[in-house]
PDB file of N, CA and C in Angstrom:
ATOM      1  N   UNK A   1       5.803 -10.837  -0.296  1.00  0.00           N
ATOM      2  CA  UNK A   1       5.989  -9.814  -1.306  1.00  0.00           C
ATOM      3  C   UNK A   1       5.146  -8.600  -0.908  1.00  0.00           C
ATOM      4  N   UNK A   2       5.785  -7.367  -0.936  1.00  0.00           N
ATOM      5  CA  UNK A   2       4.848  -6.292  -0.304  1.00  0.00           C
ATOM      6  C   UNK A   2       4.246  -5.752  -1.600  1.00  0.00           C
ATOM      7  N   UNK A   3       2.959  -5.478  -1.265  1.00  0.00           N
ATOM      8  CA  UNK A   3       2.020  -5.050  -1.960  1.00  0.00           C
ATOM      9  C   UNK A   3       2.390  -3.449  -2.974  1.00  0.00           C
ATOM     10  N   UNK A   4       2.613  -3.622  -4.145  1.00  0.00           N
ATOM     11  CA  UNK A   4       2.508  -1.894  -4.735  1.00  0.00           C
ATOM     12  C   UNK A   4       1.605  -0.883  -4.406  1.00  0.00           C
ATOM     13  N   UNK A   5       1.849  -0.075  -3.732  1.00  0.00           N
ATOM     14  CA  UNK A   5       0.895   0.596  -3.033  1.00  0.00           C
ATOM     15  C   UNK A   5       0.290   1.300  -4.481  1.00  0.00           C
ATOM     16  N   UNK A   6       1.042   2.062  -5.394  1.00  0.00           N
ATOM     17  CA  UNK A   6       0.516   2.679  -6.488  1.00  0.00           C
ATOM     18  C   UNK A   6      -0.562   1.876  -7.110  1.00  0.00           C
ATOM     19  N   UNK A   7      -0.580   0.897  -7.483  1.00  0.00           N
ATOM     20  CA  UNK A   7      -1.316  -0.511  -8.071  1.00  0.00           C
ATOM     21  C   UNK A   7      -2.836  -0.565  -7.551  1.00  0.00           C
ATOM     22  N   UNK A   8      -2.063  -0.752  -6.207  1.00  0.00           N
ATOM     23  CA  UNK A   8      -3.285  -0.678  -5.070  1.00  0.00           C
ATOM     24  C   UNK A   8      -4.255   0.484  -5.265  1.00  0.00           C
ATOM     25  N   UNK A   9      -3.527   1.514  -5.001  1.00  0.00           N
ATOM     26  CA  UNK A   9      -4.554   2.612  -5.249  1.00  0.00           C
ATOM     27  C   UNK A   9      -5.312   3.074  -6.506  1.00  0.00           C
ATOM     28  N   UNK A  10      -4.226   2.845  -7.708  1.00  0.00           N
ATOM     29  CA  UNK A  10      -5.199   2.793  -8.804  1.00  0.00           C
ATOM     30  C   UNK A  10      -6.518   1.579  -8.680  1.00  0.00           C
ATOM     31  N   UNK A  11      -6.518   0.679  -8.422  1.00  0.00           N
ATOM     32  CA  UNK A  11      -7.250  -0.568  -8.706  1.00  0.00           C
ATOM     33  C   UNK A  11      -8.892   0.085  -8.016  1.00  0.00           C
ATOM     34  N   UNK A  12      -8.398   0.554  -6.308  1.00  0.00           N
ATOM     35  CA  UNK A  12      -9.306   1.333  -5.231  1.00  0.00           C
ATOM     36  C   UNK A  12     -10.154   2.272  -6.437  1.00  0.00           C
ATOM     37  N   UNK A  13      -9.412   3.317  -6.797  1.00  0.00           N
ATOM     38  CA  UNK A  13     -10.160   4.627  -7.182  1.00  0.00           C
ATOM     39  C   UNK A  13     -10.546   3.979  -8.827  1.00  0.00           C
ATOM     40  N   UNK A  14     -10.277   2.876  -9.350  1.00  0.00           N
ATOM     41  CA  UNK A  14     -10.637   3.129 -10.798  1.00  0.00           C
ATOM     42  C   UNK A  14     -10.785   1.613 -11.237  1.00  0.00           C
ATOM     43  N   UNK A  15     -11.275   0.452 -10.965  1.00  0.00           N
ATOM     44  CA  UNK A  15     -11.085  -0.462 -10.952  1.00  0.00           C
ATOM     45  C   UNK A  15     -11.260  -1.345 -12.322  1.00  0.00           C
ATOM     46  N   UNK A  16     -12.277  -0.048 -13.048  1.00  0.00           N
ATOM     47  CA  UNK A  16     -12.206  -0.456 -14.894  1.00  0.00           C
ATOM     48  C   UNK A  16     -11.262  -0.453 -15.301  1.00  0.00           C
ATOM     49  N   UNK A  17     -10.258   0.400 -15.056  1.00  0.00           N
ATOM     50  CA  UNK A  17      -9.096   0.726 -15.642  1.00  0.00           C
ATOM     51  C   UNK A  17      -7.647   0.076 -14.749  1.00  0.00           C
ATOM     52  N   UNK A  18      -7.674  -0.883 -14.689  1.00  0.00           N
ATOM     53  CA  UNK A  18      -6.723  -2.141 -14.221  1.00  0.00           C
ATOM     54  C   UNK A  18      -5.838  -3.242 -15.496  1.00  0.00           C
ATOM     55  N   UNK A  19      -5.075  -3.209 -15.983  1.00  0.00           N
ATOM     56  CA  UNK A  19      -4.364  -4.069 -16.739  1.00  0.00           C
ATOM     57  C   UNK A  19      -4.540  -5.137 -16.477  1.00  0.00           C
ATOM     58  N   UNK A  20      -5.075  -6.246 -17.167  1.00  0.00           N
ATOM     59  CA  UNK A  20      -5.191  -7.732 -16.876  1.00  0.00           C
ATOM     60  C   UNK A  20      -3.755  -8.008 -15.825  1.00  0.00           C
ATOM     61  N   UNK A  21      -3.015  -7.989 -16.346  1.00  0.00           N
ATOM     62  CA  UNK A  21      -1.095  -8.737 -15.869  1.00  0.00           C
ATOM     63  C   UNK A  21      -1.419  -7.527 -14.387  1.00  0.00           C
ATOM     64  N   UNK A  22      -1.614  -6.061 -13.680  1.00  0.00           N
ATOM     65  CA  UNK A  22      -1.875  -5.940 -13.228  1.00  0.00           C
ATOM     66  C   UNK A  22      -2.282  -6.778 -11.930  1.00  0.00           C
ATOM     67  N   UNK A  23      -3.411  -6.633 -12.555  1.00  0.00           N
ATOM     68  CA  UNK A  23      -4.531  -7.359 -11.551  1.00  0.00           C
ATOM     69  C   UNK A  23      -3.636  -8.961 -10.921  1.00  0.00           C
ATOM     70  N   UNK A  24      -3.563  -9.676 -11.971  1.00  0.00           N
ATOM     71  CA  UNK A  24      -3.026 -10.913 -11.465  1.00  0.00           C
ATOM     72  C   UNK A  24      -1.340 -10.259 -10.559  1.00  0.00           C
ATOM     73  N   UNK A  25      -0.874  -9.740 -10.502  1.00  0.00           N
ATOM     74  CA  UNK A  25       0.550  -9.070  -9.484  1.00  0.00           C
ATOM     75  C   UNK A  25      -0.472  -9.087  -8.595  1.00  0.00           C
ATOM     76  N   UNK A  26      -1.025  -8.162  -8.516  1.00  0.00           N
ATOM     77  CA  UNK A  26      -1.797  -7.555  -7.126  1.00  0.00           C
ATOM     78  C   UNK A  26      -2.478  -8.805  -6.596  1.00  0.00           C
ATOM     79  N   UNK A  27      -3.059  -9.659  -7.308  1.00  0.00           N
ATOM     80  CA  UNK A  27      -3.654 -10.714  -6.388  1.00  0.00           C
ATOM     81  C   UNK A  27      -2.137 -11.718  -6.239  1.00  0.00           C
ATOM     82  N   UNK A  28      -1.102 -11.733  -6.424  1.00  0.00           N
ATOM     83  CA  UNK A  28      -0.679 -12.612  -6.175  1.00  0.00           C
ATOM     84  C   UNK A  28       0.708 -11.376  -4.868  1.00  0.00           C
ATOM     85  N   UNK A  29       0.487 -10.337  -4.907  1.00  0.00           N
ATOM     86  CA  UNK A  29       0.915  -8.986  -3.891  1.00  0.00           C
ATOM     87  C   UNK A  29       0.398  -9.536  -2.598  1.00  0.00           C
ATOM     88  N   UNK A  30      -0.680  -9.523  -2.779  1.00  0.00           N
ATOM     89  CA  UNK A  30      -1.646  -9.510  -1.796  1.00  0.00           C
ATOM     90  C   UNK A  30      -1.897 -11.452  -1.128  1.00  0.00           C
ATOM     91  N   UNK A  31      -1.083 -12.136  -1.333  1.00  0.00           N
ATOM     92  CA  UNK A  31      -1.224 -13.472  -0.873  1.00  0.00           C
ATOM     93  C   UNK A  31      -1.961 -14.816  -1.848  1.00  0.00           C
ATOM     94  N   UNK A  32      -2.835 -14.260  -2.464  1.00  0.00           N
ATOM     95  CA  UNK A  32      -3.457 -15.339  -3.488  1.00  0.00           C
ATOM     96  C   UNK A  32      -2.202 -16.182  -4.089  1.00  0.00           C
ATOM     97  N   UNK A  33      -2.854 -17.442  -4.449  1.00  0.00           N
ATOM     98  CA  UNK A  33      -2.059 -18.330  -5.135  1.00  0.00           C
ATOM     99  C   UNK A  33      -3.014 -18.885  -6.523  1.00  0.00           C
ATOM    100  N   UNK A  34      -2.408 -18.771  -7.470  1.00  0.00           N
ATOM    101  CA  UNK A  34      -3.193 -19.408  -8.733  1.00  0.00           C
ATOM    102  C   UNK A  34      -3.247 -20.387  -8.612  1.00  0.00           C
ATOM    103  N   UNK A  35      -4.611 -20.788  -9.314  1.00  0.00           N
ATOM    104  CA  UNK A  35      -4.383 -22.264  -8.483  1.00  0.00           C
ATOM    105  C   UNK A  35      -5.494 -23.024  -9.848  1.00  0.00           C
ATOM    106  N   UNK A  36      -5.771 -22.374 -11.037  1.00  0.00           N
ATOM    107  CA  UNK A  36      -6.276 -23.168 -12.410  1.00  0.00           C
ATOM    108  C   UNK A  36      -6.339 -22.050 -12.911  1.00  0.00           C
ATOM    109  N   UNK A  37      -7.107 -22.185 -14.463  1.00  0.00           N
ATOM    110  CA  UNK A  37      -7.265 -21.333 -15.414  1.00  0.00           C
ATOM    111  C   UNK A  37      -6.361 -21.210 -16.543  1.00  0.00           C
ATOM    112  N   UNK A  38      -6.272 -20.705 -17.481  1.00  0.00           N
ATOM    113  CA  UNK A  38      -5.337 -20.376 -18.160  1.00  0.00           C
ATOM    114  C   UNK A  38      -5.657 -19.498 -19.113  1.00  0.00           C
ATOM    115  N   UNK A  39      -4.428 -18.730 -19.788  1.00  0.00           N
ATOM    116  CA  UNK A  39      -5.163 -17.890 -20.997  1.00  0.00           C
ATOM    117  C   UNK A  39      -5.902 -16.421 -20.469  1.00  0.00           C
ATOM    118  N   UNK A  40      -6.807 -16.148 -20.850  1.00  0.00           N
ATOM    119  CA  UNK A  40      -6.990 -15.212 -20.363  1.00  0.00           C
ATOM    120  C   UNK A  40      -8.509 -15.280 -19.177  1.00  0.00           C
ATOM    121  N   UNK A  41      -7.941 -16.050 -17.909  1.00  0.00           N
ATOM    122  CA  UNK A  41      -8.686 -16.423 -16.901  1.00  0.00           C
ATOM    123  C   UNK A  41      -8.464 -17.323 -16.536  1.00  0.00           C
ATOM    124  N   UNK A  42      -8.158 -16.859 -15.064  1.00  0.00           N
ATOM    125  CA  UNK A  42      -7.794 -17.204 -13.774  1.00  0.00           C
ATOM    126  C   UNK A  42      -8.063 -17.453 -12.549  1.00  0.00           C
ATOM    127  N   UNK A  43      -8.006 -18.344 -11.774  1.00  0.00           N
ATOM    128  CA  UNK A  43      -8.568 -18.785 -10.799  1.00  0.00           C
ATOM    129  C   UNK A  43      -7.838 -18.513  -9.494  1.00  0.00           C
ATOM    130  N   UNK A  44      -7.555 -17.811  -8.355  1.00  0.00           N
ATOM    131  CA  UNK A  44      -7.476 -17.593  -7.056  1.00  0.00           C
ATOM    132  C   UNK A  44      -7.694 -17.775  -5.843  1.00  0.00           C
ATOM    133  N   UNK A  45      -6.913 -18.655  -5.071  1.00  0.00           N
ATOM    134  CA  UNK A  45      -7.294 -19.237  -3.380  1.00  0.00           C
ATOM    135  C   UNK A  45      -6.190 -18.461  -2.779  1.00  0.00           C
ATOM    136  N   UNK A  46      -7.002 -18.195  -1.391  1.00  0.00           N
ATOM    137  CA  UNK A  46      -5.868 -17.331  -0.582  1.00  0.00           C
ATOM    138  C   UNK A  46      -5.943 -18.256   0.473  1.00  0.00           C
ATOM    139  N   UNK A  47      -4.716 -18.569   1.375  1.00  0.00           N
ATOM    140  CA  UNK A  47      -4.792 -19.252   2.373  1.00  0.00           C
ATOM    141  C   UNK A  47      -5.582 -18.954   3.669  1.00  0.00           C
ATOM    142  N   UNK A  48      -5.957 -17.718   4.044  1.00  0.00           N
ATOM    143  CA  UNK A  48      -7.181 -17.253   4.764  1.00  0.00           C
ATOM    144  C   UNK A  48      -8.150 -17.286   4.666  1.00  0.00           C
ATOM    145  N   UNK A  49      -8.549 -17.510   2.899  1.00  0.00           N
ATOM    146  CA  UNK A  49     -10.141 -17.376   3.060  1.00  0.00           C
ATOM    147  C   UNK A  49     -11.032 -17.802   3.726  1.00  0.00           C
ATOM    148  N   UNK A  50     -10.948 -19.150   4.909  1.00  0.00           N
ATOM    149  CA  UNK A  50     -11.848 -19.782   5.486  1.00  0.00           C
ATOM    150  C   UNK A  50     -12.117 -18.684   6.582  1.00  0.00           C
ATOM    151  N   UNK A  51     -11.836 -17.125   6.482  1.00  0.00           N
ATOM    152  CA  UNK A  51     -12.065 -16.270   7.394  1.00  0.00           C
ATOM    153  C   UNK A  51     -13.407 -15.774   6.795  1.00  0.00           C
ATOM    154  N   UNK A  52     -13.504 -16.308   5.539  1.00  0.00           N
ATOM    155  CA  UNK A  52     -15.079 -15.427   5.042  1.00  0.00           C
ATOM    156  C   UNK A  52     -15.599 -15.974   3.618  1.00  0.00           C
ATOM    157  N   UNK A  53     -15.429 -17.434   4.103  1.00  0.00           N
ATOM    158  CA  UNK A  53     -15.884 -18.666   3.424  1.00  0.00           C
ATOM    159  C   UNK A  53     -17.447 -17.976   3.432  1.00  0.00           C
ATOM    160  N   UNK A  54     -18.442 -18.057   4.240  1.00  0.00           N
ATOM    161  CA  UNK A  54     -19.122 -17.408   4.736  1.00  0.00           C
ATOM    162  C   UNK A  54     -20.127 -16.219   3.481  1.00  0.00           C
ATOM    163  N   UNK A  55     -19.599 -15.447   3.476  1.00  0.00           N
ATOM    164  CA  UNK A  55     -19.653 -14.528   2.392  1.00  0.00           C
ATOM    165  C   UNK A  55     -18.766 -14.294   0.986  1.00  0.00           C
ATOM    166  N   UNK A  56     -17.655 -15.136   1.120  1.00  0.00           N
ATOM    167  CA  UNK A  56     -17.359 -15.379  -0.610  1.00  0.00           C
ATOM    168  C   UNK A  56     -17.045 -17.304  -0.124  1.00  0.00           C
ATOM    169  N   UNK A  57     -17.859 -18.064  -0.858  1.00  0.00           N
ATOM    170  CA  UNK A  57     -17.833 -18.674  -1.212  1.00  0.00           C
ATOM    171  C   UNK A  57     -16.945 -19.760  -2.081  1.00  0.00           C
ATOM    172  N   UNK A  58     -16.660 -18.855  -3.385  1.00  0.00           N
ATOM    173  CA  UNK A  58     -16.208 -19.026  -4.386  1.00  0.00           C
ATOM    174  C   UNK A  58     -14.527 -18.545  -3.872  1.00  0.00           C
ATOM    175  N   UNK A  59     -13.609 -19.121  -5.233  1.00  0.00           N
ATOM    176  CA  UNK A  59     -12.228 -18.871  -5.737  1.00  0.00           C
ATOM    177  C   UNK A  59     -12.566 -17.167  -5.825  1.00  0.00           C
ATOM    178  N   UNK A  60     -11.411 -16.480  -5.915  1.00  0.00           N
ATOM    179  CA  UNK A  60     -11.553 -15.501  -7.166  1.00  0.00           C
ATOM    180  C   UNK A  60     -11.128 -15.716  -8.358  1.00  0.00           C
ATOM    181  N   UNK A  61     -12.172 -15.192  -9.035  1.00  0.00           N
ATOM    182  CA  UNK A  61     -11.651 -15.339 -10.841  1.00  0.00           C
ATOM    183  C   UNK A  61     -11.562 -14.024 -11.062  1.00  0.00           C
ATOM    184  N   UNK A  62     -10.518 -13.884 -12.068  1.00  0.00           N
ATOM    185  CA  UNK A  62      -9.640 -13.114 -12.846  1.00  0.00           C
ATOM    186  C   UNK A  62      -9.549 -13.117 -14.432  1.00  0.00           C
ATOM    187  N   UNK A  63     -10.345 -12.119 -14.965  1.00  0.00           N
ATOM    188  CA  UNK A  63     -10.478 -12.491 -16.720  1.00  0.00           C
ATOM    189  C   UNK A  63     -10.161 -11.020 -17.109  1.00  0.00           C
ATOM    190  N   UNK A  64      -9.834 -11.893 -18.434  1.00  0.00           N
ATOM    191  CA  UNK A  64      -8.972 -10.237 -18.965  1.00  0.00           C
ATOM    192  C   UNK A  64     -10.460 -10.012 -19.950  1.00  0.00           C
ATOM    193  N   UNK A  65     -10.758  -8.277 -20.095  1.00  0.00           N
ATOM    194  CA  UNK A  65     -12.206  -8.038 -20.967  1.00  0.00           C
ATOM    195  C   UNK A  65     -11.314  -7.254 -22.138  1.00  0.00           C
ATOM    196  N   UNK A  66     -12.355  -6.381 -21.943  1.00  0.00           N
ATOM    197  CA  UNK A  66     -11.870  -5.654 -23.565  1.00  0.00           C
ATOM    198  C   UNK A  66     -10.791  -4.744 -23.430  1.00  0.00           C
ATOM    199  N   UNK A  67      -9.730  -4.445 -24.418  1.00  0.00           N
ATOM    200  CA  UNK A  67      -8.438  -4.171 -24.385  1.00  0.00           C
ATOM    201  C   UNK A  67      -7.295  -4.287 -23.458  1.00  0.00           C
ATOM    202  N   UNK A  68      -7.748  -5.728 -23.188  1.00  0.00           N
ATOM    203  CA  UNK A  68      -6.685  -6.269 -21.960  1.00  0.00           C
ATOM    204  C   UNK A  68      -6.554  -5.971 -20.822  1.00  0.00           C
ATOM    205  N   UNK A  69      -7.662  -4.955 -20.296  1.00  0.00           N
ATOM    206  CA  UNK A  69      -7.974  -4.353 -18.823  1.00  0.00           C
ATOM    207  C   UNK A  69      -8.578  -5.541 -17.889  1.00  0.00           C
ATOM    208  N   UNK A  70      -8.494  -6.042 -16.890  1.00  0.00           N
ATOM    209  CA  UNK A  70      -9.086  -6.810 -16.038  1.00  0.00           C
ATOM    210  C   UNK A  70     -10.871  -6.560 -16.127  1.00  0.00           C
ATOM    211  N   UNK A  71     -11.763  -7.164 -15.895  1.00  0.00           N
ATOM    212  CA  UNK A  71     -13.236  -6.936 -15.874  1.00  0.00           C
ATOM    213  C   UNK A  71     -13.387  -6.384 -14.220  1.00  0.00           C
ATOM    214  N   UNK A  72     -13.702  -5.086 -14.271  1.00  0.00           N
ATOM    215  CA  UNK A  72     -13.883  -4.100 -13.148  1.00  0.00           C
ATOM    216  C   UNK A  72     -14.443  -4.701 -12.310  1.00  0.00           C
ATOM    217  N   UNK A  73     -15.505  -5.801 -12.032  1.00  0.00           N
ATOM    218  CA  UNK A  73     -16.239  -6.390 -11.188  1.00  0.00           C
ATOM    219  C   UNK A  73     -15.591  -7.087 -10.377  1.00  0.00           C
ATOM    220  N   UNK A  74     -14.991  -8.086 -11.317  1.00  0.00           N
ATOM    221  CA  UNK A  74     -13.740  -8.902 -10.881  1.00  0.00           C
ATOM    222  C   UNK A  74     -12.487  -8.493  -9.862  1.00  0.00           C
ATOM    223  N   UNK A  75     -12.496  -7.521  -9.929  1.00  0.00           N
ATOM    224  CA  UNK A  75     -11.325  -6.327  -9.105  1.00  0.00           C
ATOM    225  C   UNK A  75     -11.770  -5.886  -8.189  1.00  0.00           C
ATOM    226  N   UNK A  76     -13.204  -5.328  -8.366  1.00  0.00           N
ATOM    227  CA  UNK A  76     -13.782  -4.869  -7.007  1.00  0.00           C
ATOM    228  C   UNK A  76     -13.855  -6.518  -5.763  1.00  0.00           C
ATOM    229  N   UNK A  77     -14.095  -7.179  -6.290  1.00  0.00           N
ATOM    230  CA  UNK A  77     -14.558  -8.444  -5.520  1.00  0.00           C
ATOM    231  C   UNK A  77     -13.465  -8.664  -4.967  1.00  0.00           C
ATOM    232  N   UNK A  78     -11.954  -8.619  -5.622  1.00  0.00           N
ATOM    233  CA  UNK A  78     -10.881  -9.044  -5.165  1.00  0.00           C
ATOM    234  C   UNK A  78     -10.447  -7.887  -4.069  1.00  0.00           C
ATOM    235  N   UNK A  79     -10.140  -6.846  -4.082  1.00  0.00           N
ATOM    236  CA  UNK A  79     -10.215  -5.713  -3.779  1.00  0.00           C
ATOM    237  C   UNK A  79     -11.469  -5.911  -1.895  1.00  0.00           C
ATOM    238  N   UNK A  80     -12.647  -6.279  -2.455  1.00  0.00           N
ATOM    239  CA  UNK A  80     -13.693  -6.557  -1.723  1.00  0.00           C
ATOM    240  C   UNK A  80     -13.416  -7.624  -0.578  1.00  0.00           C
ATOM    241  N   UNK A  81     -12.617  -8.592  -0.905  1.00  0.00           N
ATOM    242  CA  UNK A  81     -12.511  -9.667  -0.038  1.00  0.00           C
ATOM    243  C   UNK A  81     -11.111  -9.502   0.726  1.00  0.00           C
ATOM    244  N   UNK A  82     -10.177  -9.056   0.264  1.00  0.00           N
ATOM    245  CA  UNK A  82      -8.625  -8.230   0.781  1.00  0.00           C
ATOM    246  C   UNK A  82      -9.511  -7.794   2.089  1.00  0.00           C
ATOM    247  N   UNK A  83     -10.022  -7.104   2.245  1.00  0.00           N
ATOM    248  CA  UNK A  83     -10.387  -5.775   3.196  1.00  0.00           C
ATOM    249  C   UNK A  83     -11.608  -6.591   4.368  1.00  0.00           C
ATOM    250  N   UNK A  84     -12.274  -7.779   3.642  1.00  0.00           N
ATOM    251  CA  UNK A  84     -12.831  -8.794   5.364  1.00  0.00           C
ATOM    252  C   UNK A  84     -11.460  -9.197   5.381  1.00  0.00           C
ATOM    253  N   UNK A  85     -10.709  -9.811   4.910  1.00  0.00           N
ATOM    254  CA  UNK A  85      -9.589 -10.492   5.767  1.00  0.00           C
ATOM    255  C   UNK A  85      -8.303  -9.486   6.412  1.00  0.00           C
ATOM    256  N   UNK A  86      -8.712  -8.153   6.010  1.00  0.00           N
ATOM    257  CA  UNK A  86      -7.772  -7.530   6.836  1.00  0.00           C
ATOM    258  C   UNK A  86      -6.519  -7.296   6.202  1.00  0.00           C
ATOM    259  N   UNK A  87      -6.614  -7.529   4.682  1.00  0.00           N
ATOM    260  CA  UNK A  87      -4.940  -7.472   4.214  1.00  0.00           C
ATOM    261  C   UNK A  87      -4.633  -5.953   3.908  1.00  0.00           C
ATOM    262  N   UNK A  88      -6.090  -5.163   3.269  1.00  0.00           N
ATOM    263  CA  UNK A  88      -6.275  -4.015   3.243  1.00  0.00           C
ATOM    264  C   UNK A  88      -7.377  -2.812   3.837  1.00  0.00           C
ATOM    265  N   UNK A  89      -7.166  -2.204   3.722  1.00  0.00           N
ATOM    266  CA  UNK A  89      -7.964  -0.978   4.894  1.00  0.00           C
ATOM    267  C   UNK A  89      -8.829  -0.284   3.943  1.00  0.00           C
TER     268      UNK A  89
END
C-alpha cells in the first residue's frame, strides 16, 4: 500500500495535530501490522524492526489523547523509527 504522502507530511511538520484513525493508516501505509490493543490503543510490529531492535526495543504504541488526535510523542517515535529503517527520508 503506498504511503499518503499528504498524511505523511502533515504528521512530519505537525505531529500534535494527527487524527487518531490517521495515525493508525499511516502506520499500517508504512508496513506495520497491528498486532494487540484495542479501543483507543494500539500496538505495532513491523517486519523489519530487527534492523533497530537495538534502539527501539519496544512495539509501537498508538493511543488516541485529547479530541481524538493521536498523542504527538507517539507519532514522532513512529515517524522516528520509519526513517532508521529507511521507509522514510
Amino acid at each position: 500500500m503506498p504511503v499518503d504522502q499528504k498524511l505523511l507530511e502533515q504528521a512530519i511538520n505537525n505531529s500534535a495535530n494527527v487524527w487518531f484513525e490517521d495515525a493508525l493508516k499511516l502506520a499500517e501505509q508504512m508496513g506495520w501490522r497491528e498486532v494487540g490493543g484495542s479501543g483507543s490503543h494500539r500496538v505495532f510490529r513491523h517486519p523489519n524492526a530487527t534492523l533497530i531492535k537495538g534502539r527501539f526495543p519496544r512495539p509501537v504504541n498508538l493511543q488516541r489523547g485529547k479530541g481524538g488526535k493521536a498523542k504527538a510523542y507517539q507519532v514522532k517515535q513512529l515517524l522516528e523509527m520509519a526513517r532508521e529503517m529507511g521507509i522514510i527520508k
